[in-house]
Protein backbone atom coordinates (compact mmCIF):
# COMPACT_ATOMS: atom_id res chain seq x y z
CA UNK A 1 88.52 98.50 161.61
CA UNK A 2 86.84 96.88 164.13
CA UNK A 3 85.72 93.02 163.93
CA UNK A 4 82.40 91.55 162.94
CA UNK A 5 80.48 89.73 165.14
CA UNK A 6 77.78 87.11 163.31
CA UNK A 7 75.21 86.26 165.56
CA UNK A 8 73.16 83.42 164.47
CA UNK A 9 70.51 80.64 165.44
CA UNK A 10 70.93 77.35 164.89
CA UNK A 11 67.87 74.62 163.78
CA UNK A 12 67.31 71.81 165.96
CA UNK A 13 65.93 68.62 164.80
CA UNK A 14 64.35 66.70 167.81
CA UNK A 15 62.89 63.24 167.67
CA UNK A 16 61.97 60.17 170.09
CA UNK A 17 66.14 58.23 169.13
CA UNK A 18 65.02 56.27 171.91
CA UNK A 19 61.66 54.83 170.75
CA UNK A 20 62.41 54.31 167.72
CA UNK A 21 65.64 52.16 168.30
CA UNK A 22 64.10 49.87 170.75
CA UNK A 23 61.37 49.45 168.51
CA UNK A 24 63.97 48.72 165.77
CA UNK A 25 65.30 46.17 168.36
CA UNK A 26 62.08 44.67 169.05
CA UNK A 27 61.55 43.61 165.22
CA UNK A 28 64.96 41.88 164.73
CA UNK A 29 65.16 40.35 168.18
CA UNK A 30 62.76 37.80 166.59
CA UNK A 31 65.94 36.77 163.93
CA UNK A 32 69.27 36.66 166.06
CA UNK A 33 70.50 33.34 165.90
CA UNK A 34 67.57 31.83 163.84
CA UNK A 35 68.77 29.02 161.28
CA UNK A 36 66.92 29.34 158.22
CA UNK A 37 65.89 26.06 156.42
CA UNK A 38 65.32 24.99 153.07
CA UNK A 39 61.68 25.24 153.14
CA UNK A 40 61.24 28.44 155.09
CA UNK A 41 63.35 30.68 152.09
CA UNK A 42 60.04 31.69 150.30
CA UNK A 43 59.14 33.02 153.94
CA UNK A 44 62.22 34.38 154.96
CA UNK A 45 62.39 36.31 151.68
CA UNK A 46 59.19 37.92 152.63
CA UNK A 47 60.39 38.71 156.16
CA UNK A 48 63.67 40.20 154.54
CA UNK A 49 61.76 42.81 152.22
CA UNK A 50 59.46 44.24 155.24
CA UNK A 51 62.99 44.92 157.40
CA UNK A 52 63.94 46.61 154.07
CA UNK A 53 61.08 48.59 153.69
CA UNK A 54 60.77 49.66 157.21
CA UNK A 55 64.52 50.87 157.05
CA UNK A 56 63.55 52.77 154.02
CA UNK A 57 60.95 54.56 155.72
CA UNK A 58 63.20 55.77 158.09
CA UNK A 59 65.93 56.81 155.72
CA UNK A 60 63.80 58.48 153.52
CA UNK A 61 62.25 60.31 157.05
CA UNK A 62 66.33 61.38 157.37
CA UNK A 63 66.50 62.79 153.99
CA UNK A 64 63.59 65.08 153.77
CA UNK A 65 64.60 66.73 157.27
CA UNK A 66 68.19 67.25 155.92
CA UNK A 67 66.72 68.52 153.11
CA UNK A 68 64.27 71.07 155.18
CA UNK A 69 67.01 71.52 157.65
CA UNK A 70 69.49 72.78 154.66
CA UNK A 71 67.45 75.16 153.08
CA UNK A 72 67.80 77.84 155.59
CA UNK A 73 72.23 76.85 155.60
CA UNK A 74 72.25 77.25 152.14
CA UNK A 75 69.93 80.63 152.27
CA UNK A 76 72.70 82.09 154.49
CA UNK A 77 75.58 80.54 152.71
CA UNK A 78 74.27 82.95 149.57
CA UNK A 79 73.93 86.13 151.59
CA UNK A 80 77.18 85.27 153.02
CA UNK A 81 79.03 85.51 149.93
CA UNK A 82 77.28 88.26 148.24
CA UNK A 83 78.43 90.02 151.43
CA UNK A 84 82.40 89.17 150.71
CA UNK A 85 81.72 89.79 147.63
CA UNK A 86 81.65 93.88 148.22
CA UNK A 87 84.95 93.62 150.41
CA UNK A 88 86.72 91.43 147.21
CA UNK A 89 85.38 94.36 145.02
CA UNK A 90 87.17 96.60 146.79
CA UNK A 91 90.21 95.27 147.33
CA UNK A 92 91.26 93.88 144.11
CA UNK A 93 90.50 97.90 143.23
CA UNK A 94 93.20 99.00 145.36
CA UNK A 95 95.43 95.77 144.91
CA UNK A 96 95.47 96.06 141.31
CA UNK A 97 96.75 100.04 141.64
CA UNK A 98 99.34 98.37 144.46
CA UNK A 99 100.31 95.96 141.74
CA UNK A 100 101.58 98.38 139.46
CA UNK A 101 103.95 100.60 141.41
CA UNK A 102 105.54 97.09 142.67
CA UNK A 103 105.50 96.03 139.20
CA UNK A 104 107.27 99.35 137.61
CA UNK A 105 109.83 99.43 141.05
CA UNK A 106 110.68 95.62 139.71
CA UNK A 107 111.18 96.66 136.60
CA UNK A 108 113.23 99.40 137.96
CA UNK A 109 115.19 97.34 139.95
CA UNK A 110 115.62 94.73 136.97
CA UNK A 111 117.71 97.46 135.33
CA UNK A 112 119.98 98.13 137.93
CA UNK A 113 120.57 94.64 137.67
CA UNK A 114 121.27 94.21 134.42
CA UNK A 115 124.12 97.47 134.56
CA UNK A 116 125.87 95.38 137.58
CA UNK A 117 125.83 92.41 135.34
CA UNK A 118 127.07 94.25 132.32
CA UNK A 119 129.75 95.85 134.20
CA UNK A 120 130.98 92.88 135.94
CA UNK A 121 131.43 90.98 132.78
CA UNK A 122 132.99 93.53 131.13
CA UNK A 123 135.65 93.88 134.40
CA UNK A 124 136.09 90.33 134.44
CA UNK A 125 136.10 90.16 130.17
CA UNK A 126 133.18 87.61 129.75
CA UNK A 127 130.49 89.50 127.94
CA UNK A 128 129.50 86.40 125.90
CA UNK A 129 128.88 85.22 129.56
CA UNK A 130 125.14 85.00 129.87
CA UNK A 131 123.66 85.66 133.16
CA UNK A 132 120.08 85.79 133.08
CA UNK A 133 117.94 88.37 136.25
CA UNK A 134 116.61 85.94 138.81
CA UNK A 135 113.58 87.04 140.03
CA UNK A 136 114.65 86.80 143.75
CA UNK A 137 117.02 89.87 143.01
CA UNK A 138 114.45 91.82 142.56
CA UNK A 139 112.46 91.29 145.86
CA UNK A 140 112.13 95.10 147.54
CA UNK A 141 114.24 93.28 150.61
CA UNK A 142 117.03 91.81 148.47
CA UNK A 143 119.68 94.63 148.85
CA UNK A 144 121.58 95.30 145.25
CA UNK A 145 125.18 94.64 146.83
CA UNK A 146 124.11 91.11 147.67
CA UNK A 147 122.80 90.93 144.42
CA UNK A 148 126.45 92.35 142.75
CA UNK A 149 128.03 89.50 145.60
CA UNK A 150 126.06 86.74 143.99
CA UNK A 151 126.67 87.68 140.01
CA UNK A 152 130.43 88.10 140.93
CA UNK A 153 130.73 84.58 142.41
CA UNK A 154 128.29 83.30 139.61
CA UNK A 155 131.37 84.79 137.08
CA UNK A 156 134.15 83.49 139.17
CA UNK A 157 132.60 80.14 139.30
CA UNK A 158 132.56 80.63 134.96
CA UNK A 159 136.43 81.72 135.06
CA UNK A 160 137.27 78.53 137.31
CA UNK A 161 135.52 76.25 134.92
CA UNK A 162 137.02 77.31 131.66
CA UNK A 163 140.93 77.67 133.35
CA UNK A 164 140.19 73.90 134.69
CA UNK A 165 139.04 72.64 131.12
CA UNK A 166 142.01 74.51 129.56
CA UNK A 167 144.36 72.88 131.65
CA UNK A 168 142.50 69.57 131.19
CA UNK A 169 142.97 69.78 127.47
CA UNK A 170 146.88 71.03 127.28
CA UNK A 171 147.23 67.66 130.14
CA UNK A 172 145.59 65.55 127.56
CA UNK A 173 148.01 67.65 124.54
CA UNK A 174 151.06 67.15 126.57
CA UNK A 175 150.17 63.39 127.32
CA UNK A 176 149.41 62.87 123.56
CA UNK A 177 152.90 64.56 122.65
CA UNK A 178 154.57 62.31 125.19
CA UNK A 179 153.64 59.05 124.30
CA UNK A 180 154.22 59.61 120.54
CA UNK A 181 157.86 60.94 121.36
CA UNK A 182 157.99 57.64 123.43
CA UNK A 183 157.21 55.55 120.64
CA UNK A 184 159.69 57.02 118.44
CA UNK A 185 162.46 56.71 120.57
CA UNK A 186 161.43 53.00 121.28
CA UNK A 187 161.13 52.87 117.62
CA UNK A 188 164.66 54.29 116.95
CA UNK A 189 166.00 52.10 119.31
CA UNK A 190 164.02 48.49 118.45
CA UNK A 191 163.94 49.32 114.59
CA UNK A 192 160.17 49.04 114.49
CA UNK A 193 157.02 51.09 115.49
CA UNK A 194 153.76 49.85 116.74
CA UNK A 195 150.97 51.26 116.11
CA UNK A 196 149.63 54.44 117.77
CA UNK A 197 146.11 52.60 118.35
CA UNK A 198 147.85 50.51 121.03
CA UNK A 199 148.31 52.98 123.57
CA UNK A 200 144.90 55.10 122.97
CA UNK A 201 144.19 53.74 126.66
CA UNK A 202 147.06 55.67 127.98
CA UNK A 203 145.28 58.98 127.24
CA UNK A 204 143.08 58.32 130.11
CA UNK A 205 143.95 60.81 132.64
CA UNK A 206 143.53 58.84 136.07
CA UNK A 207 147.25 56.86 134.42
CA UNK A 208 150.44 58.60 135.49
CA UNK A 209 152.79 59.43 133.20
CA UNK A 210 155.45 57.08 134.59
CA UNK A 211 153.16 54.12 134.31
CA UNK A 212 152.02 55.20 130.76
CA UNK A 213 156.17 55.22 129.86
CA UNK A 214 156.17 51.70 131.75
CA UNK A 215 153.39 50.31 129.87
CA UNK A 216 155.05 51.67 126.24
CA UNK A 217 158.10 50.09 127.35
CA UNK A 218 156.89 46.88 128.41
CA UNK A 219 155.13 46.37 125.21
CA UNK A 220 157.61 46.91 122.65
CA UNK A 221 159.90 44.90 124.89
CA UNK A 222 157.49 42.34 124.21
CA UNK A 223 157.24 42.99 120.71
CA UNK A 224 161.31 42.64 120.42
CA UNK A 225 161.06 39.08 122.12
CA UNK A 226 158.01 38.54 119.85
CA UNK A 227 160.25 38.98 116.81
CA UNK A 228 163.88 37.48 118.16
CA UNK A 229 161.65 34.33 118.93
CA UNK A 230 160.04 34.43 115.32
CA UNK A 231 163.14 34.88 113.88
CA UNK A 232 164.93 32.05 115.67
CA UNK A 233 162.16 29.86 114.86
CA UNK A 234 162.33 30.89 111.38
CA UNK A 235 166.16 30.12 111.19
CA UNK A 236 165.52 26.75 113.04
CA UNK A 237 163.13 25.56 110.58
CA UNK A 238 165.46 26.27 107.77
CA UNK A 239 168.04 24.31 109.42
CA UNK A 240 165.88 21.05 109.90
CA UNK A 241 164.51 21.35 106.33
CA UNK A 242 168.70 22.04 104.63
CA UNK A 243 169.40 18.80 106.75
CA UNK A 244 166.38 16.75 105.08
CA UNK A 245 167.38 17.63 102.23
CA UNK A 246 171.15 16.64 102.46
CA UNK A 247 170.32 13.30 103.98
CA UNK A 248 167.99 12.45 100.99
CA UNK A 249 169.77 10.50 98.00
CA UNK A 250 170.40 12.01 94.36
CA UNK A 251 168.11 11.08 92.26
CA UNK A 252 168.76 8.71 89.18
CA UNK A 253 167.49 9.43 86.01
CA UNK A 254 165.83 6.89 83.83
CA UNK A 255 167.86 5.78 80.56
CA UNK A 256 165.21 5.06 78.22
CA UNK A 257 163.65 8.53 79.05
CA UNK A 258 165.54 12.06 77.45
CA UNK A 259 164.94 15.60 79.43
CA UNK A 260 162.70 17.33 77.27
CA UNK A 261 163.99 21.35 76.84
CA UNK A 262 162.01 23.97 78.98
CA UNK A 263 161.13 27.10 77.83
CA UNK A 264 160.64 29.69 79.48
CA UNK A 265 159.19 33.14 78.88
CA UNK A 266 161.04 36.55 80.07
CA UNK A 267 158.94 39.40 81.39
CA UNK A 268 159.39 42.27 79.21
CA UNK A 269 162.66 44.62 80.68
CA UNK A 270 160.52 47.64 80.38
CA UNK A 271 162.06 50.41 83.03
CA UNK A 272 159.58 52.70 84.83
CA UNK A 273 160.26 55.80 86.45
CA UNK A 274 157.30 57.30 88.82
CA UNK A 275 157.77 60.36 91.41
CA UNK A 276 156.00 60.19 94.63
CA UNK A 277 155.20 62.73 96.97
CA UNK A 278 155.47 62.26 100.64
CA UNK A 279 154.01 64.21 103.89
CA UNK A 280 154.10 63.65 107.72
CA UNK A 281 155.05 64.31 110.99
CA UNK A 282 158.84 64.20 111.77
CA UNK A 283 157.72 62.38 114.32
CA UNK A 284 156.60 59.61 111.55
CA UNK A 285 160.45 59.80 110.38
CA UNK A 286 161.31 55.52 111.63
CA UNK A 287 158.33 54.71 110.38
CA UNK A 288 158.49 56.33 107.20
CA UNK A 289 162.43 55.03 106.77
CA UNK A 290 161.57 51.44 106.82
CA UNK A 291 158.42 51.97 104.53
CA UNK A 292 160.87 53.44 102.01
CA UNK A 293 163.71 50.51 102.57
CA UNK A 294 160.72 47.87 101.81
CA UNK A 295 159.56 49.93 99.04
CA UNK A 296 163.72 50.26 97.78
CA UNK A 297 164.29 46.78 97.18
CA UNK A 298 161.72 46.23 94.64
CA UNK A 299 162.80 49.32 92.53
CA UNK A 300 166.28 49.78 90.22
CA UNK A 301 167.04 53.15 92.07
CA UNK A 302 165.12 55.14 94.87
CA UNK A 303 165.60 58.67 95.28
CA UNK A 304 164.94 59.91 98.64
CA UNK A 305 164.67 63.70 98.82
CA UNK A 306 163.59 65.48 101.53
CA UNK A 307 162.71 68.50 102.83
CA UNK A 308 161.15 69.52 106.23
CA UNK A 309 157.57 71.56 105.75
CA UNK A 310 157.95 75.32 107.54
């Protein structure tokens, strides 16, 4: 096709710019550095509405020659685009025939896709894996091994992700498993257990494992101390008060006055027998032992049978 070539004339607006500034100039010359006083405002008012007026004449003298001077612009705008309208006729004939063998060789492509994708999840055993077509794949210059490259790593990526959060979650098992065998050896060895809710800050990951046995060590170490000291206390205080009481005088009883019998009332003997059923963790077992020796000295007879849960 060979190029257009618009040849065109443009208007030309021609007046006296010259004349008509200096005589511009010549009005206002007579108000440059005047100082207007209280009586002349009435007069200077007047003076200010014929500069007005006379600068409305002008701009009113622009607007009707941009007005005459646009008529003929906007006459050949029209034309113009009643011209490209013909060539857009045209080609959105043809593009919209172009449009639908790309579309269709899309849609062709998008199946290939989708059998690489099925395939490779199958191969790889993650068909719940969903991989959605990105339209980039099926560009006429994207080539379909790239395509089967990028799915594969997409996959691989998938597979990474899922053995990393397995291993994250047996970690966390094996750490949980740890530091309740911990506490039941502690507890086998101290005669007590503390409570599991003490050391849920040890199942953050970033602590090692030695310094999570450290820290379950150092705290029923603690706790022994804790109780030696309580105790000691305890036996001290019971020692001060036996020694009070030995150092105080028998009392004398008055002769005009005669003890008076007490009475006292016996709790019915009444024997109860009642059969409870326990399950837990053989981990639980300390714990569970001295729960049962508290619970046998408040009963006649405690029958402990037990038998361990398949």
């Amino acid at each position: 096709m060979e190029d257009i070539k618009l040849t065109t004339t443009l208007p030309a607006i021609s007046f006296d710019f010259d004349g008509l500034k200096a005589f511009a100039e010549g009005i206002v010359e007579q108000y440059r550095g005047l100082i207007v006083q209280e009586d002349q405002i009435a007069g200077i008012k007047s003076e200010m509405a014929g500069l007005n007026k006379l600068k409305k004449q002008i701009d009113d003298a622009r607007k009707e020659t941009v007005r005459q001077v646009s008529a003929p612009v906007k006459e050949f705008e029209g034309k113009i685009k009643e011209i490209c309208a013909i060539f857009d006729e045209a080609y959105g004939f043809l593009g919209g025939q172009v449009k639908a063998f790309e579309d269709r060789a899309r849609e062709d492509k998008r199946h290939e896709v989708q059998v690489i994708i099925d395939h490779l999840r199958a191969e790889h055993g993650v068909q719940p894996l969903d991989i959605p077509v990105e339209d980039r794949w099926l560009n006429k210059t994207t080539k379909l091994k790239d395509v089967q490259s990028q799915i594969e790593a997409i996959i691989l990526d998938h597979l990474k992700a899922e053995k990393d959060k397995a291993a994250l979650e047996q970690a966390r098992r094996d750490r949980a498993v740890f530091i309740e065998e911990k506490c039941a050896s502690l507890g086998n060895l101290h005669g007590f257990l503390l409570p599991a809710s003490s050391f849920l800050h040890l199942q953050d990951m970033d602590i090692s494992m030695q310094d999570a046995a450290a820290q379950i060590e150092t705290a029923y170490a603690q706790k022994a101390k804790d109780m030696a000291d309580a105790a000691r206390q305890a036996e001290e205080a019971q020692a001060r008060a036996a020694r009070k009481d030995a150092a105080q005088p028998a009392a004398t009883p008055c002769p005009t006055s005669r003890p008076q019998p007490v009475t006292t009332s016996r709790p019915s003997a009444q024997r109860v027998v009642r059969t409870i059923t326990i399950e837990y963790y053989a981990t639980r077992e300390v714990e569970i032992a001295s729960a049962l020796k508290t619970l046998a000295a408040s009963c006649i007879s405690l029958a402990d049978a037990r038998s361990r849960a398949a």
